[in-house]
PDB file of N, CA and C in Angstrom:
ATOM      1  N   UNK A   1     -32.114  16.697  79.094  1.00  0.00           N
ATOM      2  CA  UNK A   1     -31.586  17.228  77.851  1.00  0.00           C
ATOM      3  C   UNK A   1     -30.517  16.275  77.310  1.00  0.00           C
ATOM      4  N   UNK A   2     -30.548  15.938  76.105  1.00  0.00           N
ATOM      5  CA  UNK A   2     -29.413  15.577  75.177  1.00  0.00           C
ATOM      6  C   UNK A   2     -28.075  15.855  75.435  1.00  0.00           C
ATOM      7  N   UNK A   3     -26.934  15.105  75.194  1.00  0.00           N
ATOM      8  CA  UNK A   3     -25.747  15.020  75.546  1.00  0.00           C
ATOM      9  C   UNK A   3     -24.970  15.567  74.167  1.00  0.00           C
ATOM     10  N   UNK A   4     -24.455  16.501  73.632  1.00  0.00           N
ATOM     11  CA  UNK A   4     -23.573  16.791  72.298  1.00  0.00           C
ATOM     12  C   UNK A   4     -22.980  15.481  72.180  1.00  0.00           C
ATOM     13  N   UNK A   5     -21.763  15.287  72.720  1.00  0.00           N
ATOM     14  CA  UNK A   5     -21.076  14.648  72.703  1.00  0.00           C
ATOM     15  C   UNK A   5     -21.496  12.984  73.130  1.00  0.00           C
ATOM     16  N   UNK A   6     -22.487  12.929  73.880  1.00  0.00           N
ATOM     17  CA  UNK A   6     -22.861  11.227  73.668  1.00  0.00           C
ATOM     18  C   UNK A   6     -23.805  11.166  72.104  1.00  0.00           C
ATOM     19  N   UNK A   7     -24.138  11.458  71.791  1.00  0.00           N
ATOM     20  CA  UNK A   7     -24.740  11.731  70.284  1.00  0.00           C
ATOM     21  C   UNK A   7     -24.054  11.163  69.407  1.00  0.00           C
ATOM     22  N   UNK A   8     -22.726  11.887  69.221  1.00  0.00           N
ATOM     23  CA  UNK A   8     -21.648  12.134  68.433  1.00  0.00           C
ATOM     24  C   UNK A   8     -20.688  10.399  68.931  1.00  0.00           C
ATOM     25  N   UNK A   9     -20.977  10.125  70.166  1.00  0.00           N
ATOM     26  CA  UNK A   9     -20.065   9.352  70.404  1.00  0.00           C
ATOM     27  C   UNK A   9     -20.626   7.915  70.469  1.00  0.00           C
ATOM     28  N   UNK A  10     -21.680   8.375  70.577  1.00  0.00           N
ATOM     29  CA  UNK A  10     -22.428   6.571  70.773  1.00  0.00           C
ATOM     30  C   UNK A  10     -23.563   6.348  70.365  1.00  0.00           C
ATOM     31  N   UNK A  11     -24.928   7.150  70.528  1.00  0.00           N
ATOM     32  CA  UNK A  11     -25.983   7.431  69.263  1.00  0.00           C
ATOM     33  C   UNK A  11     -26.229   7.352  68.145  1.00  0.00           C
ATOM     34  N   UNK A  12     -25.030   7.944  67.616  1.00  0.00           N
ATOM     35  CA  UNK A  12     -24.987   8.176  65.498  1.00  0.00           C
ATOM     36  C   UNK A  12     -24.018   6.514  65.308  1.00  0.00           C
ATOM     37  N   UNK A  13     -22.578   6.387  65.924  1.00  0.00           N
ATOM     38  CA  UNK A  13     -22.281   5.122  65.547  1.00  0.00           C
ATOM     39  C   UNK A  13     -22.988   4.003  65.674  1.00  0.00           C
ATOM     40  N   UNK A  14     -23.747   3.554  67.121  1.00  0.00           N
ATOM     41  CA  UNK A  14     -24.917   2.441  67.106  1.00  0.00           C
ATOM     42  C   UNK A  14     -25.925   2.803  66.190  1.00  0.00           C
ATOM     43  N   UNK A  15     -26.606   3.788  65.564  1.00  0.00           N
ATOM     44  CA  UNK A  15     -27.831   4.142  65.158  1.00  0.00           C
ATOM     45  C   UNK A  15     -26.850   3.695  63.797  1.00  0.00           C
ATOM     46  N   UNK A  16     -25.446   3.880  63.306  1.00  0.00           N
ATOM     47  CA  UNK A  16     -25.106   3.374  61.760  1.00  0.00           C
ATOM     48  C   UNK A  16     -25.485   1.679  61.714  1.00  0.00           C
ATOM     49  N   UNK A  17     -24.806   1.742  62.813  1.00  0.00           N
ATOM     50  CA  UNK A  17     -24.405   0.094  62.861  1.00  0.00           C
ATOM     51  C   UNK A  17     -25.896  -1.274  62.958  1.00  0.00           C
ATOM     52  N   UNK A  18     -26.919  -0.424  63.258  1.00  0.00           N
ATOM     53  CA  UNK A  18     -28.510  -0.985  63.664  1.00  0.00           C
ATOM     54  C   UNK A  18     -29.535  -0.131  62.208  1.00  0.00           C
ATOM     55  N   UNK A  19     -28.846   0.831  61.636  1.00  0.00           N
ATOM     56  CA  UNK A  19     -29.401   0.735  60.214  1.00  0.00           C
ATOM     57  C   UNK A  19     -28.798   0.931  58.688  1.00  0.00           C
ATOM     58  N   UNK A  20     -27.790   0.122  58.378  1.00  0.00           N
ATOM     59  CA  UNK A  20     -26.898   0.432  57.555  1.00  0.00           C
ATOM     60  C   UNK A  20     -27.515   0.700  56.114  1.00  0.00           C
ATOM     61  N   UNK A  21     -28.506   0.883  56.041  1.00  0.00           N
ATOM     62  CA  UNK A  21     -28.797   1.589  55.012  1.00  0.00           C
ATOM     63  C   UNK A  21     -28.721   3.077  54.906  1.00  0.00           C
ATOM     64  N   UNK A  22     -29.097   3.637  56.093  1.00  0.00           N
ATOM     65  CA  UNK A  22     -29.285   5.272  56.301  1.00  0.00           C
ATOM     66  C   UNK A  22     -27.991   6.077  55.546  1.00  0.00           C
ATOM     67  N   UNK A  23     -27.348   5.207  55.880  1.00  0.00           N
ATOM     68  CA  UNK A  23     -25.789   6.316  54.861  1.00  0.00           C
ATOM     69  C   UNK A  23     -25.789   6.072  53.440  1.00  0.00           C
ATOM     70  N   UNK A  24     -26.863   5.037  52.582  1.00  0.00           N
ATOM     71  CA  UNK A  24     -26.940   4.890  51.290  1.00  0.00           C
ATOM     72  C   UNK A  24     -28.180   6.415  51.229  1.00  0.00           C
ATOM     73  N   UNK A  25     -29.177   6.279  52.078  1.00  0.00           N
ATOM     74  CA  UNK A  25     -30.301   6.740  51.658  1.00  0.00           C
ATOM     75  C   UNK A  25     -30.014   8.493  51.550  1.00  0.00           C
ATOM     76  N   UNK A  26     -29.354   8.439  52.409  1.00  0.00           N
ATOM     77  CA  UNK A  26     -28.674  10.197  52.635  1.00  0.00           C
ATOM     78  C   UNK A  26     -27.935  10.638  51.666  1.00  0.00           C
ATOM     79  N   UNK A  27     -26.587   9.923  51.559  1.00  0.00           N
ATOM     80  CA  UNK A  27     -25.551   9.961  50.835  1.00  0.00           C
ATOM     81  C   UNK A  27     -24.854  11.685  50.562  1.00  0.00           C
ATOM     82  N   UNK A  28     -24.263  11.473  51.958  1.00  0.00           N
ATOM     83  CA  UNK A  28     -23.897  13.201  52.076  1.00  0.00           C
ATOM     84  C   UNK A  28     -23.097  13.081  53.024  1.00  0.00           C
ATOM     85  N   UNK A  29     -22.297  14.266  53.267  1.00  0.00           N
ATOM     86  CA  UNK A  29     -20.716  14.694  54.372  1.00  0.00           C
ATOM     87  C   UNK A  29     -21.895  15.862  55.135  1.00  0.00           C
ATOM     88  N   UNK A  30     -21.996  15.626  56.360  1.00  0.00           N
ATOM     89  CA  UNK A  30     -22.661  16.615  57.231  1.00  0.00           C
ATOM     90  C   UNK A  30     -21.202  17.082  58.146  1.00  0.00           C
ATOM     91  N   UNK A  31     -21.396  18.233  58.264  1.00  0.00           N
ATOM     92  CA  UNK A  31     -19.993  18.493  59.126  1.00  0.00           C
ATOM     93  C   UNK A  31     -21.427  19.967  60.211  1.00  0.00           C
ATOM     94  N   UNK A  32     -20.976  19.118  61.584  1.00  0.00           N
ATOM     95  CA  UNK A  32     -21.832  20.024  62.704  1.00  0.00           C
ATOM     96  C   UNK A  32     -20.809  20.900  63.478  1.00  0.00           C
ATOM     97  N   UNK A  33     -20.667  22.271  63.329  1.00  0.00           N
ATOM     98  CA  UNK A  33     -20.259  22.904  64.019  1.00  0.00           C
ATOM     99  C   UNK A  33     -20.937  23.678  65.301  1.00  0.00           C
ATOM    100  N   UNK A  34     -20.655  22.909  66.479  1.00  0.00           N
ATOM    101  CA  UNK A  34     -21.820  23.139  67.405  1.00  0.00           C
ATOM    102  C   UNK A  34     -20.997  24.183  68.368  1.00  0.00           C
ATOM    103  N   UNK A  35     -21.449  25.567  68.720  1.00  0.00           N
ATOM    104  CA  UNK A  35     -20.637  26.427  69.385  1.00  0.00           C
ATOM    105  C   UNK A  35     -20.961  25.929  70.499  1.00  0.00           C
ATOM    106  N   UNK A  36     -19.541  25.980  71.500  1.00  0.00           N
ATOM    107  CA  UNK A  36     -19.176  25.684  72.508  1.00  0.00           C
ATOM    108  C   UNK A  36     -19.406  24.234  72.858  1.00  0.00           C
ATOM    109  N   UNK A  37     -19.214  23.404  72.180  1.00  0.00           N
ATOM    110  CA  UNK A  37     -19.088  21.888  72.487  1.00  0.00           C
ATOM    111  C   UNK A  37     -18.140  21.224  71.065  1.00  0.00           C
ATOM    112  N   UNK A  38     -17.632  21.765  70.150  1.00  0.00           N
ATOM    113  CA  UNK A  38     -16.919  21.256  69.296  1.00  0.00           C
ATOM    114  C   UNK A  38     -17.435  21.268  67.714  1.00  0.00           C
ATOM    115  N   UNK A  39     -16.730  20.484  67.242  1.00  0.00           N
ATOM    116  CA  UNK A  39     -16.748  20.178  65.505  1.00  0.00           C
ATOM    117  C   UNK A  39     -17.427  18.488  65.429  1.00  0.00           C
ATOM    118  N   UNK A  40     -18.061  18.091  65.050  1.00  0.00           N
ATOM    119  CA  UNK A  40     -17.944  16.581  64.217  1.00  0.00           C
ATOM    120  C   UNK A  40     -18.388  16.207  62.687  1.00  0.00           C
ATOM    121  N   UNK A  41     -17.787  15.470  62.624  1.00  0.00           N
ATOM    122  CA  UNK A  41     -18.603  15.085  60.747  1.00  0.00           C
ATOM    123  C   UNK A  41     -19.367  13.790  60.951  1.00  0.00           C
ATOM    124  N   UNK A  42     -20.110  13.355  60.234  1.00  0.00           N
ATOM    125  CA  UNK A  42     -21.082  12.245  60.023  1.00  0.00           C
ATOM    126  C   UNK A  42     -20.977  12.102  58.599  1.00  0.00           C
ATOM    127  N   UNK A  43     -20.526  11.156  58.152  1.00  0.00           N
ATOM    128  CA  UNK A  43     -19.744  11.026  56.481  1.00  0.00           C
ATOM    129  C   UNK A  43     -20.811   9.809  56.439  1.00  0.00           C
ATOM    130  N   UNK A  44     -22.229  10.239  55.443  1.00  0.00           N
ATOM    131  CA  UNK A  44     -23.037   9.206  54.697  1.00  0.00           C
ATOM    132  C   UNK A  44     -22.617   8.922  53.419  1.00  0.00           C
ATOM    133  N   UNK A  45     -21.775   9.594  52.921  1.00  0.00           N
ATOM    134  CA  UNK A  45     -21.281   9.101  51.650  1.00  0.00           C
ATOM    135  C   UNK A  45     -20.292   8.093  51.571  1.00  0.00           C
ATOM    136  N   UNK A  46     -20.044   7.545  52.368  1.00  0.00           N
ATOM    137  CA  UNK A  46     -19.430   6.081  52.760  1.00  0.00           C
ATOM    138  C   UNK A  46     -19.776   5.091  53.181  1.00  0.00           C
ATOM    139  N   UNK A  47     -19.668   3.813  52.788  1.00  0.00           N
ATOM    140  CA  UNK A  47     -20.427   3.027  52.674  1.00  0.00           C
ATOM    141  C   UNK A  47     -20.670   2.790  54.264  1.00  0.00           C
ATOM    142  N   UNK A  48     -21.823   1.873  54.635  1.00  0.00           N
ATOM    143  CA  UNK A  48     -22.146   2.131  56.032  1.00  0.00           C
ATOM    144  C   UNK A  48     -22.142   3.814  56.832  1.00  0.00           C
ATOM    145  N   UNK A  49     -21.224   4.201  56.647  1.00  0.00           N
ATOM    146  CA  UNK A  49     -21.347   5.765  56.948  1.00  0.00           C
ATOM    147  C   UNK A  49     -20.409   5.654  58.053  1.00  0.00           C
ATOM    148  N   UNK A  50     -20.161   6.781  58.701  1.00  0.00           N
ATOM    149  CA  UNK A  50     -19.052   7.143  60.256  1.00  0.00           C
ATOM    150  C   UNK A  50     -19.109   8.133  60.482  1.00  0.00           C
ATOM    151  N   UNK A  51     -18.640   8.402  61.671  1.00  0.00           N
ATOM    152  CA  UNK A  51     -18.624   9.580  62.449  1.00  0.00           C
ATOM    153  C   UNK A  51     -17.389   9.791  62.536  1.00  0.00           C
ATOM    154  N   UNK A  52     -17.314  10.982  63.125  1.00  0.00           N
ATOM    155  CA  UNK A  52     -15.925  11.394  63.742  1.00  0.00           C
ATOM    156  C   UNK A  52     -15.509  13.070  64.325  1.00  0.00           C
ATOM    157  N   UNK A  53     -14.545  13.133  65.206  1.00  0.00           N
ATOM    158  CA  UNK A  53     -14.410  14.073  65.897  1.00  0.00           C
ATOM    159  C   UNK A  53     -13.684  15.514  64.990  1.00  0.00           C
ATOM    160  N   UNK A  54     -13.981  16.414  64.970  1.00  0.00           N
ATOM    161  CA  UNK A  54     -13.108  17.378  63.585  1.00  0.00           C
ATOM    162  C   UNK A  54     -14.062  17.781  61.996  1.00  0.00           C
ATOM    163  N   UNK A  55     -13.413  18.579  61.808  1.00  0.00           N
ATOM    164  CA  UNK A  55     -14.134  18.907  60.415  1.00  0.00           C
ATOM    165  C   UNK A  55     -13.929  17.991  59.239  1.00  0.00           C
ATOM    166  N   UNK A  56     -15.057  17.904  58.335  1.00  0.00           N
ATOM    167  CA  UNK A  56     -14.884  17.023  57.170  1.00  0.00           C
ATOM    168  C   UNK A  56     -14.000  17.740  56.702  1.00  0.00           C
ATOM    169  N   UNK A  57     -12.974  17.210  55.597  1.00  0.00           N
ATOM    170  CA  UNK A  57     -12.566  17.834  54.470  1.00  0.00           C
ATOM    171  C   UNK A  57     -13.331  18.361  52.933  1.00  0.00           C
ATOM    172  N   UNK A  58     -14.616  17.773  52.723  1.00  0.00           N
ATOM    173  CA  UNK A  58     -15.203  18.229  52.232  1.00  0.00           C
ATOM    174  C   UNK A  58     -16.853  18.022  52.144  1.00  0.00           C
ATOM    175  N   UNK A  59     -17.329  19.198  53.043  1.00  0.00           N
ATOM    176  CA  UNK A  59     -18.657  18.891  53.528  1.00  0.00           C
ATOM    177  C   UNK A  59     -19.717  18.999  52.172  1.00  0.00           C
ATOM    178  N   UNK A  60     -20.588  18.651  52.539  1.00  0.00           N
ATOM    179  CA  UNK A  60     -21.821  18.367  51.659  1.00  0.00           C
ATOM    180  C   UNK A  60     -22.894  19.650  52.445  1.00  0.00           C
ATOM    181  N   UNK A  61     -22.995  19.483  53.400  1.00  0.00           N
ATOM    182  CA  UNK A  61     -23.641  20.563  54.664  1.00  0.00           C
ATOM    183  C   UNK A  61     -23.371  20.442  56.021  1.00  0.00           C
ATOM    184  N   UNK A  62     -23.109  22.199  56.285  1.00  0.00           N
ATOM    185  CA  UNK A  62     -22.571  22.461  57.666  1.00  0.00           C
ATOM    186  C   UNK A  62     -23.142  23.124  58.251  1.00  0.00           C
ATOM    187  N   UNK A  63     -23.608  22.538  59.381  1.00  0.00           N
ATOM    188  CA  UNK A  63     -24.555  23.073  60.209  1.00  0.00           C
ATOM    189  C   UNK A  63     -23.741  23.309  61.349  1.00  0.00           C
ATOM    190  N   UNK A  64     -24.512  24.525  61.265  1.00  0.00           N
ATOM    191  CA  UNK A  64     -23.873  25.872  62.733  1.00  0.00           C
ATOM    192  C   UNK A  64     -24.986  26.042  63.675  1.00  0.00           C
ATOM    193  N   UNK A  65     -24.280  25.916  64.602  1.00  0.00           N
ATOM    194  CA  UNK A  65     -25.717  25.833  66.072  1.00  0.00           C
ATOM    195  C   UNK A  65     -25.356  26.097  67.538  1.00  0.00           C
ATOM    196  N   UNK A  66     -25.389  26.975  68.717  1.00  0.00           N
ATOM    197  CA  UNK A  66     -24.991  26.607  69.946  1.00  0.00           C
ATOM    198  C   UNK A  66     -25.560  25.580  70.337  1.00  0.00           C
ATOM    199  N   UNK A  67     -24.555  24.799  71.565  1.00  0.00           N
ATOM    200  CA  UNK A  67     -24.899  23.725  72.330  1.00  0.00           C
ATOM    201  C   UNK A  67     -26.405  23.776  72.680  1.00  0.00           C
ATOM    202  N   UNK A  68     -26.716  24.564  73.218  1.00  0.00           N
ATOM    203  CA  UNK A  68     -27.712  24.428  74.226  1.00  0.00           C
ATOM    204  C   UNK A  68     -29.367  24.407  73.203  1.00  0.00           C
ATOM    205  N   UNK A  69     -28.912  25.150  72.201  1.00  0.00           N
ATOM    206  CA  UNK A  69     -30.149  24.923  70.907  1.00  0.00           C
ATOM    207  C   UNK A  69     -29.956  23.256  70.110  1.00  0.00           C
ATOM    208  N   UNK A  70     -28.690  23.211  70.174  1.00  0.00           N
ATOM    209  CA  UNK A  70     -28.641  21.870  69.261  1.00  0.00           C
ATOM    210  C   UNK A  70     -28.898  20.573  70.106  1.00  0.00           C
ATOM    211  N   UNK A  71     -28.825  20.680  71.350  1.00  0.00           N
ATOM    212  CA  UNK A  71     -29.219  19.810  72.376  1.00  0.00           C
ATOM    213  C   UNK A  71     -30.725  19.718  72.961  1.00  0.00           C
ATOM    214  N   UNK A  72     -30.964  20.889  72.790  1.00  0.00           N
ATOM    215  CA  UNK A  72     -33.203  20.944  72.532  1.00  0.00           C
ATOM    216  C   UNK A  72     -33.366  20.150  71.477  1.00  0.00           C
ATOM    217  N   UNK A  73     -32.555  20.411  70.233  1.00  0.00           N
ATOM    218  CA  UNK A  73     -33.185  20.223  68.952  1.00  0.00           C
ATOM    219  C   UNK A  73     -32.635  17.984  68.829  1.00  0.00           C
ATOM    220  N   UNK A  74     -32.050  17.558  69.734  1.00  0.00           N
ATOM    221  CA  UNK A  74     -31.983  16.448  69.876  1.00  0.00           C
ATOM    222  C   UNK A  74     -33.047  15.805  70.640  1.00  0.00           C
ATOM    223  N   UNK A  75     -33.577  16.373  71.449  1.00  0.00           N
ATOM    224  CA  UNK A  75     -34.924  16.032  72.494  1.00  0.00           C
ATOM    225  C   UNK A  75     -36.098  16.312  71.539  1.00  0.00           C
ATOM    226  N   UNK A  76     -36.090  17.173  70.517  1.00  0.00           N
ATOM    227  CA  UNK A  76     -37.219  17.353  70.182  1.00  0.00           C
ATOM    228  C   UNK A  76     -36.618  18.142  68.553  1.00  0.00           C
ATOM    229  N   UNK A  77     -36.819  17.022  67.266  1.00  0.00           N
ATOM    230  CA  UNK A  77     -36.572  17.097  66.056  1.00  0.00           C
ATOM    231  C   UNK A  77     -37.106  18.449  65.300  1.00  0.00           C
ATOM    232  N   UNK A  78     -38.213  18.039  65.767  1.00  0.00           N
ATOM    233  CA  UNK A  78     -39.066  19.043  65.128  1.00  0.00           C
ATOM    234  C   UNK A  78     -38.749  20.462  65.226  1.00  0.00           C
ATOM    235  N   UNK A  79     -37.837  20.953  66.399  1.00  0.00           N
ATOM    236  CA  UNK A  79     -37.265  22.241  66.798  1.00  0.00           C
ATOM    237  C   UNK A  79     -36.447  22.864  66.237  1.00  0.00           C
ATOM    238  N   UNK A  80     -35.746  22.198  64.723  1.00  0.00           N
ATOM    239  CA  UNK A  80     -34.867  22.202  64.070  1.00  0.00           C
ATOM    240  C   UNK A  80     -35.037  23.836  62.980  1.00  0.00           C
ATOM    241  N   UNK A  81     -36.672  23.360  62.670  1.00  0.00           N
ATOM    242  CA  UNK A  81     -37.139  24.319  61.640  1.00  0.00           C
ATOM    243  C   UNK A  81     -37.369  25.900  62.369  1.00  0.00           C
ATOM    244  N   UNK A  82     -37.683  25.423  63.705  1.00  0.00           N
ATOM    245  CA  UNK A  82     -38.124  26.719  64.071  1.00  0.00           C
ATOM    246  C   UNK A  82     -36.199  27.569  64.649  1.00  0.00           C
ATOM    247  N   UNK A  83     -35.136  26.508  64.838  1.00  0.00           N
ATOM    248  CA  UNK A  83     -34.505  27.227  65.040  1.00  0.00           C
ATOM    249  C   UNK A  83     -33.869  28.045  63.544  1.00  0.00           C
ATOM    250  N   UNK A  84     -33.711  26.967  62.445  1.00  0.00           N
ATOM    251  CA  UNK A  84     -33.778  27.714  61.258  1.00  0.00           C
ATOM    252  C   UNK A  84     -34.371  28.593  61.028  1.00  0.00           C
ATOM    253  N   UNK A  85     -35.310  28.998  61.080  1.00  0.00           N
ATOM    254  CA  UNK A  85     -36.627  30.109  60.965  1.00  0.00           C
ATOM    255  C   UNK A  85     -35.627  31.208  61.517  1.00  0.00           C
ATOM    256  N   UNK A  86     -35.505  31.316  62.556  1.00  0.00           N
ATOM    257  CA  UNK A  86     -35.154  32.362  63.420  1.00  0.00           C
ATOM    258  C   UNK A  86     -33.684  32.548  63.450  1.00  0.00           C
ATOM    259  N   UNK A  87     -32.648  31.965  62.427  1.00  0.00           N
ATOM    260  CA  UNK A  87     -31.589  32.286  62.238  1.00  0.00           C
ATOM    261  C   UNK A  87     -30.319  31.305  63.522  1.00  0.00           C
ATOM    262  N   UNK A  88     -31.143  30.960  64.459  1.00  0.00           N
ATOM    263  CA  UNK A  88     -30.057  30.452  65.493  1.00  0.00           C
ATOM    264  C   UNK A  88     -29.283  28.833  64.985  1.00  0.00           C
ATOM    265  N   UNK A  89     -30.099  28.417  63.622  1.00  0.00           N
ATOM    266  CA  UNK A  89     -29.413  27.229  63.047  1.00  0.00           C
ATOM    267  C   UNK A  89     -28.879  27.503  61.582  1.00  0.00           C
ATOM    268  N   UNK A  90     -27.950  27.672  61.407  1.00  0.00           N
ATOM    269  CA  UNK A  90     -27.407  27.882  59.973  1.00  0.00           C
ATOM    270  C   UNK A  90     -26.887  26.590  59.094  1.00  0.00           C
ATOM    271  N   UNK A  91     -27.660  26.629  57.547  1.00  0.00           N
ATOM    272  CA  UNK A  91     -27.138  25.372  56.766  1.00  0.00           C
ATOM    273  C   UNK A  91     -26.383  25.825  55.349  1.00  0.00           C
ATOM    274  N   UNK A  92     -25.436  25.249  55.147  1.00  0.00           N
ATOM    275  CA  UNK A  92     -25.065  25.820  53.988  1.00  0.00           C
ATOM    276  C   UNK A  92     -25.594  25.042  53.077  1.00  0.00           C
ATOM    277  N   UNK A  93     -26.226  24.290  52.953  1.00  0.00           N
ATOM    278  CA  UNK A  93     -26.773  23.764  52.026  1.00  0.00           C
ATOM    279  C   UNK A  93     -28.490  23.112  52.924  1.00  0.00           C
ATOM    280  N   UNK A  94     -29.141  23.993  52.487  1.00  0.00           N
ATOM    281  CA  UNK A  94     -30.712  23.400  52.790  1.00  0.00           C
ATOM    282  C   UNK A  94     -31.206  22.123  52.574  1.00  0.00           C
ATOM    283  N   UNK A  95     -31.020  22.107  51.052  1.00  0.00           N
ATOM    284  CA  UNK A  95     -31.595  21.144  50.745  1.00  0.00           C
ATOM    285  C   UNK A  95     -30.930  19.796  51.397  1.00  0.00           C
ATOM    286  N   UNK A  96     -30.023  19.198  51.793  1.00  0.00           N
ATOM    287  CA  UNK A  96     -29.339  18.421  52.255  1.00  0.00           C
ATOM    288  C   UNK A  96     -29.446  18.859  53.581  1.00  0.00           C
ATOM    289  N   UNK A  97     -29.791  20.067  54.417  1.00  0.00           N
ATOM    290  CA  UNK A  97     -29.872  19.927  55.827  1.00  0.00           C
ATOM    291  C   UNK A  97     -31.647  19.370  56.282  1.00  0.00           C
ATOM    292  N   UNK A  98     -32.128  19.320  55.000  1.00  0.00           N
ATOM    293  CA  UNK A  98     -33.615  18.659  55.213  1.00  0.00           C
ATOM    294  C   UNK A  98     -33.463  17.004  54.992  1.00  0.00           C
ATOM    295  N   UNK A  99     -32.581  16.895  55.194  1.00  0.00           N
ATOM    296  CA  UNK A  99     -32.186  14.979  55.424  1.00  0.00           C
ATOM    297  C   UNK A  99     -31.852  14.821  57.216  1.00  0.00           C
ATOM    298  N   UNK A 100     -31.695  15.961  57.867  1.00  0.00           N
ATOM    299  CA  UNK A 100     -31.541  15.614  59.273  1.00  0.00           C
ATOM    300  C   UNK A 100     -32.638  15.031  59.850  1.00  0.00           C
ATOM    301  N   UNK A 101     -34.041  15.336  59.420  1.00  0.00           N
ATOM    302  CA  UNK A 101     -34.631  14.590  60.628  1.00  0.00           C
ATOM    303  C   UNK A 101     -34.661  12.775  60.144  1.00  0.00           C
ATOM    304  N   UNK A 102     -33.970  12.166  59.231  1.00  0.00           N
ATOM    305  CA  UNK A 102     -33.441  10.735  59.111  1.00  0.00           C
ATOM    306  C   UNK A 102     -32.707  10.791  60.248  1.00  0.00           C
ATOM    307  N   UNK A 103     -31.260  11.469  60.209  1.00  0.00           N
ATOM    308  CA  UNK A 103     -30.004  11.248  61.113  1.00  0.00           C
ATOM    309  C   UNK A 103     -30.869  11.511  62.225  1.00  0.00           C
ATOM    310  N   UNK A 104     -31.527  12.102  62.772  1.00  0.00           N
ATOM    311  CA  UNK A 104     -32.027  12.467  64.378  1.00  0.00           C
ATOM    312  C   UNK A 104     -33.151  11.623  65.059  1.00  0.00           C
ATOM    313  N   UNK A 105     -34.118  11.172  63.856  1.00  0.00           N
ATOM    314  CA  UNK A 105     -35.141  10.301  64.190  1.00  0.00           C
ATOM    315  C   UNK A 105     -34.689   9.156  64.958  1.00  0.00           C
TER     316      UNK A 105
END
């Protein structure tokens, strides 16, 4: 299984840094509130893009998820919809939480 926090810590920054376009193509503030493993933001609306530990100041979409679903849903992308489906993934903005499988691919 997927690591929250190696994701957040070394995954999303190498994955900016090996495709610096992805934060043009997105161009959005994702702020992940993952229960019981923390807060992070992923700021594509900056050039190259970044991560970081804490809430955006002003998200674009915030996705709400426990660890243990959001850490399936890193092993396997596609798990995203079905946890949406069933309420255990919350987006405040849809349309912009349908840009995750870029960030996860």
């Amino acid at each position: 299984m997927a690591d929250t926090a190696e994701f957040f810590d070394k995954f999303m920054p190498e994955k900016l840094i090996a495709k610096p376009d992805l934060a043009a193509s997105v161009n959005a503030v994702f702020q992940f509130d993952i229960t019981g493993a923390g807060v992070w933001t992923i700021d594509l609306a900056t050039p190259g893009g970044a991560v970081k530990e804490g809430p955006a100041e002003t998200p674009g979409c915030v996705i709400t998820v426990a660890k243990a679903d959001w850490e399936k849903m890193l092993d396997n992308p596609s798990y995203a919809m079905q946890l949406f489906m069933t309420g255990k993934l919350k987006a405040s903005n849809v349309g912009l939480a349908m840009q995750l499988q870029k960030i996860l691919a």
